[in-house]
Protein backbone atom coordinates (compact mmCIF):
# COMPACT_ATOMS: atom_id res chain seq x y z
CA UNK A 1 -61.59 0.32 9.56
CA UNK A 2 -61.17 3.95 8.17
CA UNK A 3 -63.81 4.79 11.62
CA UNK A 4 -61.53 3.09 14.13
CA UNK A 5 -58.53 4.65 12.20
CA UNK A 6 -60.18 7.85 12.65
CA UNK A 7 -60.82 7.63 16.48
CA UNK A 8 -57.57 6.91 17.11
CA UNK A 9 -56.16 10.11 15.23
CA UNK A 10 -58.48 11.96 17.34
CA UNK A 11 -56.80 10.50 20.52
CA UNK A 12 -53.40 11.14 18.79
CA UNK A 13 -52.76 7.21 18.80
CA UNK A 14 -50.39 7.30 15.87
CA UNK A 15 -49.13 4.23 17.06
CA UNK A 16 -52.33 2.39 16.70
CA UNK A 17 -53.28 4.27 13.26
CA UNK A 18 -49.69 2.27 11.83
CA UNK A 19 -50.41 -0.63 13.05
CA UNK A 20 -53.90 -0.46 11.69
CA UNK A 21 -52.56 0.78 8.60
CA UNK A 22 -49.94 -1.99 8.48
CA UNK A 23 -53.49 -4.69 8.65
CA UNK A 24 -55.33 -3.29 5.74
CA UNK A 25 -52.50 -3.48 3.39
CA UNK A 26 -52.33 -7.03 3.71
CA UNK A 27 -53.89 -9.25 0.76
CA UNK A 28 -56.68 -10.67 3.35
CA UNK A 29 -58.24 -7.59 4.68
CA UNK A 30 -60.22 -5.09 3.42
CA UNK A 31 -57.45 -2.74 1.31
CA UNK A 32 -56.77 0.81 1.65
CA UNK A 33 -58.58 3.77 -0.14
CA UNK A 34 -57.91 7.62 -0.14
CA UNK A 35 -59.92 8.05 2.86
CA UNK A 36 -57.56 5.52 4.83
CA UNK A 37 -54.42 7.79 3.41
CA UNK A 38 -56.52 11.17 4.09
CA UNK A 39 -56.42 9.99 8.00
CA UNK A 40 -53.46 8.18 7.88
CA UNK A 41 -51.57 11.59 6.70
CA UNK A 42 -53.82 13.93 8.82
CA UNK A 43 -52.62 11.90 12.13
CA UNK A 44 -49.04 11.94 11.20
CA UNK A 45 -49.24 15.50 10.44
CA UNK A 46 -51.12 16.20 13.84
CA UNK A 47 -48.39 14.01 15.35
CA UNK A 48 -46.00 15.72 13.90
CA UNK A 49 -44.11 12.67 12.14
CA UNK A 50 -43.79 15.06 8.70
CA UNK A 51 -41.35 12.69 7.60
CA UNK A 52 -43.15 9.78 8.01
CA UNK A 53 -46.17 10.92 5.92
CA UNK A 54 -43.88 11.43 3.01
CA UNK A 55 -42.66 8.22 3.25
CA UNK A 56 -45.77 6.33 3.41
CA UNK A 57 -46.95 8.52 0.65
CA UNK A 58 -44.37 8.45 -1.88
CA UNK A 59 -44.02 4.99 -2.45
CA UNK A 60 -47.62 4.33 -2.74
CA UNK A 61 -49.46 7.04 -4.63
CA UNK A 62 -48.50 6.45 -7.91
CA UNK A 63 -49.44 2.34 -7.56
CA UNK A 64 -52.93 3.25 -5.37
CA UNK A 65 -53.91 7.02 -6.28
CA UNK A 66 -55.66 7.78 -9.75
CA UNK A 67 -55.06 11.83 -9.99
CA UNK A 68 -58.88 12.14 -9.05
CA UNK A 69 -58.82 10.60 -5.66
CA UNK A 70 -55.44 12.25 -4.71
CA UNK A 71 -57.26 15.63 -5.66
CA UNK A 72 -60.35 14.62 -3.83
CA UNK A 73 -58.59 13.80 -0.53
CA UNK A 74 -57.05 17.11 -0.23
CA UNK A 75 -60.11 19.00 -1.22
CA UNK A 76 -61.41 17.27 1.28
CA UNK A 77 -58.74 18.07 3.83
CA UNK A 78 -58.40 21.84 2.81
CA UNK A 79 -61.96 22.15 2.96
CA UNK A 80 -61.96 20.97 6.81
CA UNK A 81 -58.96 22.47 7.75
CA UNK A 82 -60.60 25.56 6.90
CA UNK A 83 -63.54 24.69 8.59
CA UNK A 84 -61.79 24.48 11.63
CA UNK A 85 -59.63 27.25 11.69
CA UNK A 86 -63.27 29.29 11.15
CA UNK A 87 -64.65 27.85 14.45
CA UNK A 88 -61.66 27.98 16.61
CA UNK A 89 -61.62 31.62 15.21
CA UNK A 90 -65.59 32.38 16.24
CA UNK A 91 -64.92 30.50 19.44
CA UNK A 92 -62.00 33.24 20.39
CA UNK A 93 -64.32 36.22 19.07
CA UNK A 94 -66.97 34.98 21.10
């Protein structure tokens, strides 16, 4: 579900990501990890719904998040935002 999640932050579906969301947090699918808050916060943040990501984040990562996976998500995230900004950089130069 994190894929399809995913796919629709690239087509800035926000809509669909929350509603997605919304069916993995319930006790008979399969659950929620870092990765599904790592997308979940990029594509509110591309969307920007600011707000929104801080309230789906604050209630949650202290029940969800060990310190380690909180850490790990926004290595993660730094490390391809980074990424990024390098190619769209090397795309203007060249």
């Amino acid at each position: 579900m994190n894929a399809v999640m995913e796919a629709c932050v690239c087509c800035y579906d926000i809509n669909s990501v929350l509603r997605i969301f919304c069916e993995m947090l319930k006790p008979e699918s399969c659950g929620v990890d870092g990765i599904t808050y790592g997308t979940l916060l990029k594509g509110l943040g591309d969307a920007r719904r600011i707000n929104e990501a801080f309230q789906i984040l604050g209630p949650w990562n202290k029940v969800l998040f060990s310190p380690k996976t909180i850490e790990y998500v926004f290595c993660v995230t730094i490390t391809i935002i980074g990424l990024t900004s390098i190619c769209l950089a090397c795309s203007v130069v060249v």
